[in-house]
PDB file of N, CA and C in Angstrom:
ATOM      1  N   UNK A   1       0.845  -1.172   0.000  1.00  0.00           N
ATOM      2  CA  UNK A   1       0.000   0.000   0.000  1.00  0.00           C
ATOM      3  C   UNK A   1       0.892   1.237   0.000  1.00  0.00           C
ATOM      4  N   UNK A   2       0.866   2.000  -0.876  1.00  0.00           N
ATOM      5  CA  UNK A   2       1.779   3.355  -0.886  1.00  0.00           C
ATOM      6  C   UNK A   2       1.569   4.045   0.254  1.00  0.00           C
ATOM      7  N   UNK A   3       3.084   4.452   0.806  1.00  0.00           N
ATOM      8  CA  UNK A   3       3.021   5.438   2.091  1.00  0.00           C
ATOM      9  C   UNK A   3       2.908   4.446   3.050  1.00  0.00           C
ATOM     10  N   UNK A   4       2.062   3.230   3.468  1.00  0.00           N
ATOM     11  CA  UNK A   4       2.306   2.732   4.457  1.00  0.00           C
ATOM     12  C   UNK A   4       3.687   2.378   5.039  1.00  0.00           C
ATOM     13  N   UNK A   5       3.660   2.157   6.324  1.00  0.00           N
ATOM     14  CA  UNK A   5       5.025   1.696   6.878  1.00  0.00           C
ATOM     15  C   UNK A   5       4.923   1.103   7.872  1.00  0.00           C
ATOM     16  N   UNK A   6       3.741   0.214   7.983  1.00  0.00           N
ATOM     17  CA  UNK A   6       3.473  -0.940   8.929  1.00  0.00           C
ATOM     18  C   UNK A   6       3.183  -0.725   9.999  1.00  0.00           C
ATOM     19  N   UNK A   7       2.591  -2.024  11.054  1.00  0.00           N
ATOM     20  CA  UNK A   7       2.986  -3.047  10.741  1.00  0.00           C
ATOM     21  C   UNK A   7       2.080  -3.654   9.793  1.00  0.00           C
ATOM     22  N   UNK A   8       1.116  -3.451   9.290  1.00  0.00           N
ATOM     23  CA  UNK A   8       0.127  -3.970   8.966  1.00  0.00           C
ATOM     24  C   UNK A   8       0.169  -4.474   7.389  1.00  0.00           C
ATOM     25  N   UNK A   9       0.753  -2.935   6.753  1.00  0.00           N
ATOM     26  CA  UNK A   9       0.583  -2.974   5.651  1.00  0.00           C
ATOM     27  C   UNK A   9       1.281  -2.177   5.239  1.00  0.00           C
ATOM     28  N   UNK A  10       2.339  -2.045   3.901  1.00  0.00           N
ATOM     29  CA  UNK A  10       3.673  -1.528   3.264  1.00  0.00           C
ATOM     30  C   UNK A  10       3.654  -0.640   2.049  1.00  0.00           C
ATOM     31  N   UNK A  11       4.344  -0.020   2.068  1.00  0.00           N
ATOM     32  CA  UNK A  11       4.978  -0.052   0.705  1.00  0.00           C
ATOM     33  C   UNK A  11       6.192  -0.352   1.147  1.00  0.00           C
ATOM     34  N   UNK A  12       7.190  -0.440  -0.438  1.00  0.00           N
ATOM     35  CA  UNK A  12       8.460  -1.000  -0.316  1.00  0.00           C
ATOM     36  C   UNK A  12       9.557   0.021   0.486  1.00  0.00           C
ATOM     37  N   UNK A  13       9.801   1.034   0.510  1.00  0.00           N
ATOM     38  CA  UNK A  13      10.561   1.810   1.424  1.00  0.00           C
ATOM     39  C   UNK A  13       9.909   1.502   3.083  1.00  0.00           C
ATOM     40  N   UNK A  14       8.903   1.957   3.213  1.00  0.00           N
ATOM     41  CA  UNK A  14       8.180   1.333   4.328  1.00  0.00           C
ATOM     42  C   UNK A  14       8.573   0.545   4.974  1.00  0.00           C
ATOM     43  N   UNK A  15       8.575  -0.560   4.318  1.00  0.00           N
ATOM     44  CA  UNK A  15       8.552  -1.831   5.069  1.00  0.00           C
ATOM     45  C   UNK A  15      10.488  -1.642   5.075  1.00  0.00           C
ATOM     46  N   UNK A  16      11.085  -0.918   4.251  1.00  0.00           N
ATOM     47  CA  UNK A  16      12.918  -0.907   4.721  1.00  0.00           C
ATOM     48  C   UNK A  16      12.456   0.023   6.285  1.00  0.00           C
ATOM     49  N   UNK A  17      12.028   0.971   5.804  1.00  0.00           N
ATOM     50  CA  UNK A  17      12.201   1.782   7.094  1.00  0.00           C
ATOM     51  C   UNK A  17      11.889   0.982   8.497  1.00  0.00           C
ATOM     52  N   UNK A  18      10.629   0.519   8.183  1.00  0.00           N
ATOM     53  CA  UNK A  18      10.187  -0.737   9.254  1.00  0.00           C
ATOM     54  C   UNK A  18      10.913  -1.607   9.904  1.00  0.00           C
ATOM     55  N   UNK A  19      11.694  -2.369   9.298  1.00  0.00           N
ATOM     56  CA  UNK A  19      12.967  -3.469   9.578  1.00  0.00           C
ATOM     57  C   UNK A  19      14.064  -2.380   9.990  1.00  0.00           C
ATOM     58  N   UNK A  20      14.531  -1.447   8.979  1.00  0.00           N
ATOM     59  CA  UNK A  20      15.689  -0.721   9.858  1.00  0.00           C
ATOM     60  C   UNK A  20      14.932   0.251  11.307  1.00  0.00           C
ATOM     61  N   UNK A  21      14.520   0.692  11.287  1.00  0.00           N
ATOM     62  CA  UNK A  21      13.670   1.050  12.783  1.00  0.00           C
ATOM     63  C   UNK A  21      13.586  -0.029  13.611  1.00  0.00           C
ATOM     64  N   UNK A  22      12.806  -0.980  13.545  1.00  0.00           N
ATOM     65  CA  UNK A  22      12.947  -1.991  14.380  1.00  0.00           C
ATOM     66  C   UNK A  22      14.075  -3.184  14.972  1.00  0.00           C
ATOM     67  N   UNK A  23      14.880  -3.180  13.871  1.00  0.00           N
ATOM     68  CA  UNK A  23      16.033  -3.929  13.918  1.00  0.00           C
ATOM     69  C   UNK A  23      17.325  -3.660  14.815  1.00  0.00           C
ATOM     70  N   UNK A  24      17.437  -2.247  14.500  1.00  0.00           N
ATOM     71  CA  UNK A  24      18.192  -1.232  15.093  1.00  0.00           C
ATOM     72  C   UNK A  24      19.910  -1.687  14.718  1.00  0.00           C
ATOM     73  N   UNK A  25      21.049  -1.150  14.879  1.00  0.00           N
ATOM     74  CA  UNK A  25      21.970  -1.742  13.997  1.00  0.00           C
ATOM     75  C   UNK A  25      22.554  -1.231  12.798  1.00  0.00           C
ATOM     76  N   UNK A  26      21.386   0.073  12.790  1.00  0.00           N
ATOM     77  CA  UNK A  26      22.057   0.182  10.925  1.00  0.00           C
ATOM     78  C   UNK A  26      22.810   1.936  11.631  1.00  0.00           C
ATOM     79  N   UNK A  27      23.365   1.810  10.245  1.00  0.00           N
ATOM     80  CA  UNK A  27      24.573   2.976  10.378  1.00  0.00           C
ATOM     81  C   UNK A  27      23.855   4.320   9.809  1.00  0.00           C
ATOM     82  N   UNK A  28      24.872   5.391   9.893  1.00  0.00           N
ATOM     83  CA  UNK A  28      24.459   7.229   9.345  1.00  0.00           C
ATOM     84  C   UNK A  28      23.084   7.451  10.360  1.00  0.00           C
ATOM     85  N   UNK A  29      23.367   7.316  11.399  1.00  0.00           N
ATOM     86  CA  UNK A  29      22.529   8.591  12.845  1.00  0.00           C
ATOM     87  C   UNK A  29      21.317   8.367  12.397  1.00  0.00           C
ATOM     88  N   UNK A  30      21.000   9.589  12.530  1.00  0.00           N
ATOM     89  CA  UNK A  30      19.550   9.551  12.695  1.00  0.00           C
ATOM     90  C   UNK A  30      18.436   9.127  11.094  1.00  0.00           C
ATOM     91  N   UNK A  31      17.706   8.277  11.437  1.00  0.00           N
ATOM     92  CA  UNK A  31      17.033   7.545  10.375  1.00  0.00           C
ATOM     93  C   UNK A  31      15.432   7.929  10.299  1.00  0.00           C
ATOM     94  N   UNK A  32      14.822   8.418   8.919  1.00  0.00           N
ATOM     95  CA  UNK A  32      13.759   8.942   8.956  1.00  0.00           C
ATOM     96  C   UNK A  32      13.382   8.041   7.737  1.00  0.00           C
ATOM     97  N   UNK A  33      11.807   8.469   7.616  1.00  0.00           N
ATOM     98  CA  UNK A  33      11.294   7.850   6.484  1.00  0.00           C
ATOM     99  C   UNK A  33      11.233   8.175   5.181  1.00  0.00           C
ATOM    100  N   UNK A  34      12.100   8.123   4.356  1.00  0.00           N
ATOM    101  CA  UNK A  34      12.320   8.349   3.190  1.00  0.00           C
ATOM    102  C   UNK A  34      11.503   7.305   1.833  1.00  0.00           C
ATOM    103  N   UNK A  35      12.074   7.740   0.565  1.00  0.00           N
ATOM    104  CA  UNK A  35      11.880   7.195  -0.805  1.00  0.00           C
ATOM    105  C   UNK A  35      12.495   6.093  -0.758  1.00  0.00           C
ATOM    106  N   UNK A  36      12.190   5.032  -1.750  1.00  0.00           N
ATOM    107  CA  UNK A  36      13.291   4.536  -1.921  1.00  0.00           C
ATOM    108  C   UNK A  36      14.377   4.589  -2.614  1.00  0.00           C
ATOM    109  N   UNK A  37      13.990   6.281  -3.502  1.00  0.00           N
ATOM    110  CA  UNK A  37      14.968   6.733  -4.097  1.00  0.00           C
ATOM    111  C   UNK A  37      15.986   7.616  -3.269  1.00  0.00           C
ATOM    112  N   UNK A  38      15.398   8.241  -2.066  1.00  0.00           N
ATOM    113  CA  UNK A  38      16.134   8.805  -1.548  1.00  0.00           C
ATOM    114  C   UNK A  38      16.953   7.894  -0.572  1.00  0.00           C
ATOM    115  N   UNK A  39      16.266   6.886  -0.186  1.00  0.00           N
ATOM    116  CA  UNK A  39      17.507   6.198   0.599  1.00  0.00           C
ATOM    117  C   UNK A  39      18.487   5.320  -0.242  1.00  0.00           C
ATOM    118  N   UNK A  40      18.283   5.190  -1.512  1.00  0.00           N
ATOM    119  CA  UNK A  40      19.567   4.641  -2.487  1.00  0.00           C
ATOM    120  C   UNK A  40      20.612   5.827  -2.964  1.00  0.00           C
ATOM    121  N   UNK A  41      20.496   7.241  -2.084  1.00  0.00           N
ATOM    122  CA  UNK A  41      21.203   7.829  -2.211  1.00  0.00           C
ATOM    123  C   UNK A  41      22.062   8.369  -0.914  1.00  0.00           C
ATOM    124  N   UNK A  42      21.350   7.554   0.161  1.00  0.00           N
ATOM    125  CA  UNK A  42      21.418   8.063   1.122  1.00  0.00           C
ATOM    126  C   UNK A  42      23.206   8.048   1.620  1.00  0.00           C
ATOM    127  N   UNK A  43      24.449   8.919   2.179  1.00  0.00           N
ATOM    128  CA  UNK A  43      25.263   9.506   1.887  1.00  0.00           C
ATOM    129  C   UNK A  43      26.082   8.689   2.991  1.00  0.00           C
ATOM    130  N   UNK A  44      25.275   7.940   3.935  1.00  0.00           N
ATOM    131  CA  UNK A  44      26.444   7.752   5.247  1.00  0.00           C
ATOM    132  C   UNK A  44      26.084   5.944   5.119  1.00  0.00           C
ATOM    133  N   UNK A  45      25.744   5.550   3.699  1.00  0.00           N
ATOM    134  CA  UNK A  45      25.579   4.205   3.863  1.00  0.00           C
ATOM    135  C   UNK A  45      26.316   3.784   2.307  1.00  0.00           C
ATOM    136  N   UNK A  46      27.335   3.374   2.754  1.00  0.00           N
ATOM    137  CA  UNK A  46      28.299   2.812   1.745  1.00  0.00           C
ATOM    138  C   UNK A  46      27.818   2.178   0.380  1.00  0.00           C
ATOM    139  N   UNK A  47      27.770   2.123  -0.715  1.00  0.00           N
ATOM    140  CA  UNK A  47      27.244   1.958  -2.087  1.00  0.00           C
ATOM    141  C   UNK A  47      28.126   0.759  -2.006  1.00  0.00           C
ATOM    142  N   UNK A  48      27.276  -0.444  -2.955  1.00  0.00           N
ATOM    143  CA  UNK A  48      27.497  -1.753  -3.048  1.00  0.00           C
ATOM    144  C   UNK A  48      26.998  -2.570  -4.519  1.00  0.00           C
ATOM    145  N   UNK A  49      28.281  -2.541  -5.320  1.00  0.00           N
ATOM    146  CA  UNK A  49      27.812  -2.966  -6.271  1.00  0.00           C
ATOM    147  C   UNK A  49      26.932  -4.286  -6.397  1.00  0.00           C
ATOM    148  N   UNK A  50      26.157  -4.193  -7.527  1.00  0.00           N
ATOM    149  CA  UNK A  50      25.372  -5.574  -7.258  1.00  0.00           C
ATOM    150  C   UNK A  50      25.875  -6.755  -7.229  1.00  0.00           C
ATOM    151  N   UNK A  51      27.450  -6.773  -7.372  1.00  0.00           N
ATOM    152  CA  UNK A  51      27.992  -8.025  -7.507  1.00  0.00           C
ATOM    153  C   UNK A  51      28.779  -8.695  -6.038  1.00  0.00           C
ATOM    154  N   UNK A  52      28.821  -7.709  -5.404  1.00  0.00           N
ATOM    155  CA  UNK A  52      29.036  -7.755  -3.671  1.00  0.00           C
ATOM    156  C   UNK A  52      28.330  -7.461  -2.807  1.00  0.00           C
ATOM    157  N   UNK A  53      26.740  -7.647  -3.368  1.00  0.00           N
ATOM    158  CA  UNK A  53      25.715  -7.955  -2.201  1.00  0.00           C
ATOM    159  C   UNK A  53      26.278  -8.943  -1.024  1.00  0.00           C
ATOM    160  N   UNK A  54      25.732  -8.776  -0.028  1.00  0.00           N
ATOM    161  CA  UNK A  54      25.745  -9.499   1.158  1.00  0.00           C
ATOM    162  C   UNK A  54      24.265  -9.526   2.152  1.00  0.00           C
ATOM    163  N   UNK A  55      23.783 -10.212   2.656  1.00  0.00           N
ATOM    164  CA  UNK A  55      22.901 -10.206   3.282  1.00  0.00           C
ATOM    165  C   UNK A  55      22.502  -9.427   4.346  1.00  0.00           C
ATOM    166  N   UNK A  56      21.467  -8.714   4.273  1.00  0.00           N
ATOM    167  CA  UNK A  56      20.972  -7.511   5.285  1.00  0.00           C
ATOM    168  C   UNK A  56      21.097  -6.336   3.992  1.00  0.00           C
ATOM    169  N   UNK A  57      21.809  -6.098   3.081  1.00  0.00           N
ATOM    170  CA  UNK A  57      22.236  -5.451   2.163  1.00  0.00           C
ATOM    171  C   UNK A  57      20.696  -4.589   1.728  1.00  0.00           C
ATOM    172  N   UNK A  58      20.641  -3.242   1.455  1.00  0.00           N
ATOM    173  CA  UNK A  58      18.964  -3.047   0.901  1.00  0.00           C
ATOM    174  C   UNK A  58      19.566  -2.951  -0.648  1.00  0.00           C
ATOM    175  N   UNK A  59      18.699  -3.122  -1.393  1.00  0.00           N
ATOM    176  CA  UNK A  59      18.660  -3.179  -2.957  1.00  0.00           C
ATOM    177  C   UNK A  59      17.857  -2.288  -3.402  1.00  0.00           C
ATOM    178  N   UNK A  60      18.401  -1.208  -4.620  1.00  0.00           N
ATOM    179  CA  UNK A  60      17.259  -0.499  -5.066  1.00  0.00           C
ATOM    180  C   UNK A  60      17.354  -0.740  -6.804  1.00  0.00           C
ATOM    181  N   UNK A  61      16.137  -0.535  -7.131  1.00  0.00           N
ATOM    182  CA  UNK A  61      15.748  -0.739  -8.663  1.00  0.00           C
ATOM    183  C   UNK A  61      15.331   0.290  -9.181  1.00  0.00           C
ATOM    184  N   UNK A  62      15.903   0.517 -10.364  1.00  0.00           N
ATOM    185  CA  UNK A  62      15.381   1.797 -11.486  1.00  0.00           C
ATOM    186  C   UNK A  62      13.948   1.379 -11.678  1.00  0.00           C
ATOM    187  N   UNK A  63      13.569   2.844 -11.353  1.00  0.00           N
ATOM    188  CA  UNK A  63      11.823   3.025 -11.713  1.00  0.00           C
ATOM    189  C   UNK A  63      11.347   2.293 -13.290  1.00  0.00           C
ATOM    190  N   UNK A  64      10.914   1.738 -13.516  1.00  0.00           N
ATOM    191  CA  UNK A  64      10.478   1.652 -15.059  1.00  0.00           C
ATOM    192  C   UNK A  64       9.271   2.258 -15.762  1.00  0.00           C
ATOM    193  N   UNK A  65       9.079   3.471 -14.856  1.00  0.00           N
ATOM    194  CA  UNK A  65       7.873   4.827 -15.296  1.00  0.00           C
ATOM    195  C   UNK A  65       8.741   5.597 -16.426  1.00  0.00           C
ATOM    196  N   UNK A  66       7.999   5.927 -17.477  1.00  0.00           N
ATOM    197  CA  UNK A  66       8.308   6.481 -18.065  1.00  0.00           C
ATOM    198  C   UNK A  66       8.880   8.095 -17.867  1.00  0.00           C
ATOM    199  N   UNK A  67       9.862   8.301 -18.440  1.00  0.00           N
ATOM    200  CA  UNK A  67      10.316   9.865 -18.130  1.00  0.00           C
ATOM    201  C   UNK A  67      10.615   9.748 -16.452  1.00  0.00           C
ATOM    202  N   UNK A  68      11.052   8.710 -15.917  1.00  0.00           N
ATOM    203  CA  UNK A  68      11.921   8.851 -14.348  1.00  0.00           C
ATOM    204  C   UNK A  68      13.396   8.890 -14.756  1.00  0.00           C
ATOM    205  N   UNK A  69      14.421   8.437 -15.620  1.00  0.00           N
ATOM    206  CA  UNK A  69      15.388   8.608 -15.869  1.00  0.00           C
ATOM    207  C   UNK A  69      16.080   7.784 -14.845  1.00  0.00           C
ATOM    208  N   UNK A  70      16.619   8.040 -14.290  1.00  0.00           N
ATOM    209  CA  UNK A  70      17.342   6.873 -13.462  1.00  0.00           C
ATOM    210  C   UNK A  70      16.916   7.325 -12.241  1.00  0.00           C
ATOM    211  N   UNK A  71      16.033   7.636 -11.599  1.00  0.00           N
ATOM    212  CA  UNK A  71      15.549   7.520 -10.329  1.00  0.00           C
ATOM    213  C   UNK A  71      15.472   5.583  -9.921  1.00  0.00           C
ATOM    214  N   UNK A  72      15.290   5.749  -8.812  1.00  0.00           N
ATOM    215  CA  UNK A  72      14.841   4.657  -7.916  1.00  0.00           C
ATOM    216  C   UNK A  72      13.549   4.511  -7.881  1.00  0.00           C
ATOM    217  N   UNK A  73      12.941   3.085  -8.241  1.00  0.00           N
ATOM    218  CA  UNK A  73      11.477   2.872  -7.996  1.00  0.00           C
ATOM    219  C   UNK A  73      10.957   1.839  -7.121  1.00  0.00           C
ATOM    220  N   UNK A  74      12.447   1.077  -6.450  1.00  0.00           N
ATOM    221  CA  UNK A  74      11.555   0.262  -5.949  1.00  0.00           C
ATOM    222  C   UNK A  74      13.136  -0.313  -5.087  1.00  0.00           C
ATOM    223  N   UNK A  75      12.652  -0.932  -3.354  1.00  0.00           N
ATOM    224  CA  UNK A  75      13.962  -1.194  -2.710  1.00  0.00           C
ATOM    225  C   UNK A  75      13.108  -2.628  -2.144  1.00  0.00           C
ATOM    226  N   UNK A  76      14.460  -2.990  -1.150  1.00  0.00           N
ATOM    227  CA  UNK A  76      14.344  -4.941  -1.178  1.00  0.00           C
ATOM    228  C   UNK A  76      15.643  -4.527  -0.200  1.00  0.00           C
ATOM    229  N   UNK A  77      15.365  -6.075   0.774  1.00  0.00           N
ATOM    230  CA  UNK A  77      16.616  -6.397   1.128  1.00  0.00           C
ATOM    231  C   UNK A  77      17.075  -7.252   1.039  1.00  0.00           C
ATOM    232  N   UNK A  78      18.428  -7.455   0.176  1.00  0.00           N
ATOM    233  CA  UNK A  78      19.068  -8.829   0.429  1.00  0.00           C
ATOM    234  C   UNK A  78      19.280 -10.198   1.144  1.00  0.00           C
ATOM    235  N   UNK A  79      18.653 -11.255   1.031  1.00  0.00           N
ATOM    236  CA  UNK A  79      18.655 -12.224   2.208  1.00  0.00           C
ATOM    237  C   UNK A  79      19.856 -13.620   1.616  1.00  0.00           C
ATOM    238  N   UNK A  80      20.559 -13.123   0.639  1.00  0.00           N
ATOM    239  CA  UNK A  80      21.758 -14.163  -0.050  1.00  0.00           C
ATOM    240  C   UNK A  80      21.142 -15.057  -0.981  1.00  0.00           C
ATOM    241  N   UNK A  81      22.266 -15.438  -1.894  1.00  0.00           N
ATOM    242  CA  UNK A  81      22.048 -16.556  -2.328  1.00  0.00           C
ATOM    243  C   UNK A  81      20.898 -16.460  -3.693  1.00  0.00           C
ATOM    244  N   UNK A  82      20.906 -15.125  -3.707  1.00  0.00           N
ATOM    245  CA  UNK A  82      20.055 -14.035  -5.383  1.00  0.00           C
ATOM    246  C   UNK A  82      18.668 -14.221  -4.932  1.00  0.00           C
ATOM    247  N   UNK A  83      18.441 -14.153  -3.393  1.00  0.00           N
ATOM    248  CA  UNK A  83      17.090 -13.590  -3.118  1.00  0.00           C
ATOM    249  C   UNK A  83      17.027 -12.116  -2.424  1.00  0.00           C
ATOM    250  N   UNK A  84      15.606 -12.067  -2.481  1.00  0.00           N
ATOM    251  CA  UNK A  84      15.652 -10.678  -1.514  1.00  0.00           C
ATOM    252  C   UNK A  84      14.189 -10.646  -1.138  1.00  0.00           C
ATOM    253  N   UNK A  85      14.103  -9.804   0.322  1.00  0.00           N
ATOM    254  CA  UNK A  85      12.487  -9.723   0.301  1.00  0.00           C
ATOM    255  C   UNK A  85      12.079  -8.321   0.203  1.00  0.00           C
ATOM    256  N   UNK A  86      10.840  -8.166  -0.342  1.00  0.00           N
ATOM    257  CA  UNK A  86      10.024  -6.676  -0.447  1.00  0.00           C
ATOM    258  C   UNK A  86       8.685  -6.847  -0.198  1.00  0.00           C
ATOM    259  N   UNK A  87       8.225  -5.718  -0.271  1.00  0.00           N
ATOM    260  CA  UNK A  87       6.756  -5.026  -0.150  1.00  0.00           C
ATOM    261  C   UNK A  87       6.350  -5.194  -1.702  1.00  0.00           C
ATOM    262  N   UNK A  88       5.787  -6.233  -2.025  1.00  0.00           N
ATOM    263  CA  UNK A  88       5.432  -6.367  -3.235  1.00  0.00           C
ATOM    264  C   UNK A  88       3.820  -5.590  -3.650  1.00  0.00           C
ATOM    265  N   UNK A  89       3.894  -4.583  -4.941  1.00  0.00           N
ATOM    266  CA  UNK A  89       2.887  -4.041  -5.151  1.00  0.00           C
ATOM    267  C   UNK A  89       1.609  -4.690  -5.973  1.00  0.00           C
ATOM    268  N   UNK A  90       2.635  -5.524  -6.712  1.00  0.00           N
ATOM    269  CA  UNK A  90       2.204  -6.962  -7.494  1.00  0.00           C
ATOM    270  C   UNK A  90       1.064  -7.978  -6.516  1.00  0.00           C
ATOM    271  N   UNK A  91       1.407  -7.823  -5.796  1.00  0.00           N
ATOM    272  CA  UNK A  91       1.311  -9.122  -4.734  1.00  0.00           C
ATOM    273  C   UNK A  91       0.473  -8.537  -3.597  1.00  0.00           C
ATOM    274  N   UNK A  92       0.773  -7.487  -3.303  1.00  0.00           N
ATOM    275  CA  UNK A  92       0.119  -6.832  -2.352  1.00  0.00           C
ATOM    276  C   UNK A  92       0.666  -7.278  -1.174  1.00  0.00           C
ATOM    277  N   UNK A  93       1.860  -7.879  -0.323  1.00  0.00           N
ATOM    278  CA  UNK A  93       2.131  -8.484   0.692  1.00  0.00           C
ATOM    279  C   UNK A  93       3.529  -7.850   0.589  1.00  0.00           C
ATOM    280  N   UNK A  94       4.030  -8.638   1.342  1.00  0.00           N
ATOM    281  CA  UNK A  94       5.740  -9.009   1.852  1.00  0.00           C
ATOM    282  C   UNK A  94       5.929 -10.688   0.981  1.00  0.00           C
ATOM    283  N   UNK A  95       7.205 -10.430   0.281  1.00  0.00           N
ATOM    284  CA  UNK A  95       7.527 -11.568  -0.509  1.00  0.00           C
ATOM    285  C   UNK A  95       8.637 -11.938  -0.513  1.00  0.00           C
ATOM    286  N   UNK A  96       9.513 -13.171  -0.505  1.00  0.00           N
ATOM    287  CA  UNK A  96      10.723 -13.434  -0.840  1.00  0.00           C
ATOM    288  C   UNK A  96      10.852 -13.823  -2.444  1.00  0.00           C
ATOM    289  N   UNK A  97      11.561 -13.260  -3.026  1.00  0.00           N
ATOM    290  CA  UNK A  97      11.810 -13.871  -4.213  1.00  0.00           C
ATOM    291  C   UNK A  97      13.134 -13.353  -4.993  1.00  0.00           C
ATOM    292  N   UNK A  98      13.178 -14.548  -5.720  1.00  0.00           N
ATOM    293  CA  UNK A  98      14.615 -14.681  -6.725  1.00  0.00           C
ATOM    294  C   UNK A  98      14.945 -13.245  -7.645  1.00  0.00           C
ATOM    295  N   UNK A  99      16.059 -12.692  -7.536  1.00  0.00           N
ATOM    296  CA  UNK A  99      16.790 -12.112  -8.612  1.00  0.00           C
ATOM    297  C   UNK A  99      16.510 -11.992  -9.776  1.00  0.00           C
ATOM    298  N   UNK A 100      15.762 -12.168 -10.717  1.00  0.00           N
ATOM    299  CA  UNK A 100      15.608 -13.089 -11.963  1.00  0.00           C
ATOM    300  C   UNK A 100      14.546 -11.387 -12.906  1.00  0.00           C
ATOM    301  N   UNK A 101      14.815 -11.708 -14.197  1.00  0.00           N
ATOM    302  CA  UNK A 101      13.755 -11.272 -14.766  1.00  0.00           C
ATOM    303  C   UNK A 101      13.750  -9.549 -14.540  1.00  0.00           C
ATOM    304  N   UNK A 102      12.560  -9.046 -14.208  1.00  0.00           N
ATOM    305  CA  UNK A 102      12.643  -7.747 -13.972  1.00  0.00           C
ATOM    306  C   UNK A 102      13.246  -7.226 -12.578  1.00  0.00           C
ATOM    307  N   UNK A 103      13.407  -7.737 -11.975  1.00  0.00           N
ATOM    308  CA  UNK A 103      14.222  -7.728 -10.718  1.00  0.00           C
ATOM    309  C   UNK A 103      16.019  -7.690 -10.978  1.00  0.00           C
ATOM    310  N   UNK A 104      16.772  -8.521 -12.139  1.00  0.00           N
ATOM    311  CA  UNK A 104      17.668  -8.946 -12.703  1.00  0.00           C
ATOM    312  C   UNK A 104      18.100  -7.065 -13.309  1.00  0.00           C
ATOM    313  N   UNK A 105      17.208  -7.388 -14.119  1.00  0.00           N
ATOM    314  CA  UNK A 105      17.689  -6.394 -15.435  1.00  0.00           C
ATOM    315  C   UNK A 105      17.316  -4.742 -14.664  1.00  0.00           C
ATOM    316  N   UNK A 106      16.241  -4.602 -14.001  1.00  0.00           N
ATOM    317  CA  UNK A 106      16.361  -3.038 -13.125  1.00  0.00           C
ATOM    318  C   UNK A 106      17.373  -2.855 -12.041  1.00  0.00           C
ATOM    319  N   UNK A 107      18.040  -3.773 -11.211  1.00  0.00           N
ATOM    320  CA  UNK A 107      18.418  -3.855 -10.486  1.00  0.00           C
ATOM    321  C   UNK A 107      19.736  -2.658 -10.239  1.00  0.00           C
ATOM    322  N   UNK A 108      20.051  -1.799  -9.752  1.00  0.00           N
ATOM    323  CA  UNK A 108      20.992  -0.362  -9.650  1.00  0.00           C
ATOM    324  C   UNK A 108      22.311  -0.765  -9.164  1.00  0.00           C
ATOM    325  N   UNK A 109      22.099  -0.698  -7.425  1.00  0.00           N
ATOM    326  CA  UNK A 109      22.814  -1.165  -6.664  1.00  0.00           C
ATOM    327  C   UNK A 109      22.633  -1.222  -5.317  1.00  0.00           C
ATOM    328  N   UNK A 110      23.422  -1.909  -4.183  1.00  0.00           N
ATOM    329  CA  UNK A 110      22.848  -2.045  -3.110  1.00  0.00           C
ATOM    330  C   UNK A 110      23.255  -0.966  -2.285  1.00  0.00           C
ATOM    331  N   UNK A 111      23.471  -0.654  -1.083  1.00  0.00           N
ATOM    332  CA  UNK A 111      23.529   0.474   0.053  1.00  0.00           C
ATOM    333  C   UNK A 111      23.791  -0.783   1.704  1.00  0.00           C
ATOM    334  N   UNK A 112      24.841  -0.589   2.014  1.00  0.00           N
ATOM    335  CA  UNK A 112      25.330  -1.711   3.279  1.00  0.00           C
ATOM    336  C   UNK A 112      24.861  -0.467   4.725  1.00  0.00           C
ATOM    337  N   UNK A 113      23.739  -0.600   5.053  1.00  0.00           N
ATOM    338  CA  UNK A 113      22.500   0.105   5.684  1.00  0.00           C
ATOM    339  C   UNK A 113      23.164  -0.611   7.171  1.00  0.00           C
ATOM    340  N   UNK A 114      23.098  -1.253   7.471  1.00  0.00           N
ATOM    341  CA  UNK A 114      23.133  -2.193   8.905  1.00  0.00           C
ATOM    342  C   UNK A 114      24.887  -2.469   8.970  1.00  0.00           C
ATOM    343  N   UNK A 115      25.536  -1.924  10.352  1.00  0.00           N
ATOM    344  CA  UNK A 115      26.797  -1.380  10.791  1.00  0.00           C
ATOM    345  C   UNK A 115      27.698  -3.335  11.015  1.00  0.00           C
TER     346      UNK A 115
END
């Protein structure tokens, strides 16, 4: 659900903010609720190419809206092994799923969020 941020019900930044709020652990001070474009830019959390994901890792994906240009449209967190889970809009839930496909080919880069 856009704008949500749980517990109930998500969108995909949301539900990051959710886990990093609750989790506690992650790095760069003070943590607010952002985009998920703005937290794939976010400045005190180390950039991670997609090929040195690690688990806990958040993942963000190029929007595929027309005329966004390389904004961020959509974040996930790494759980290893070329999965990740999100706030699926598709799905309407929380999902684990594979790397693959449109997930594969939008995929930007990750952000090492958790210290």
């Amino acid at each position: 659900m856009w704008g949500d941020e749980g517990p109930n019900s998500f969108d995909c930044s949301g539900f990051v903010y959710y886990c990093l709020k609750n989790t506690g652990g992650y790095s760069g001070g003070k943590l607010w609720r952002a985009t998920a474009d703005t937290y794939s830019r976010w400045s005190a959390w180390p950039y991670v190419h997609r090929n040195k994901l690690e688990p806990g890792d958040l993942m963000f994906y190029f929007s595929d809206k027309p005329n966004d240009g390389d904004r961020i449209g959509h974040t996930g967190i790494y759980l290893g092994n070329n999965y990740h889970v999100h706030a699926s809009s598709d799905y309407g839930r929380i999902v684990i799923s594979r790397i693959e496909g449109w997930y594969d080919q939008m995929l930007s880069h990750g952000c090492r969020a958790f210290n």
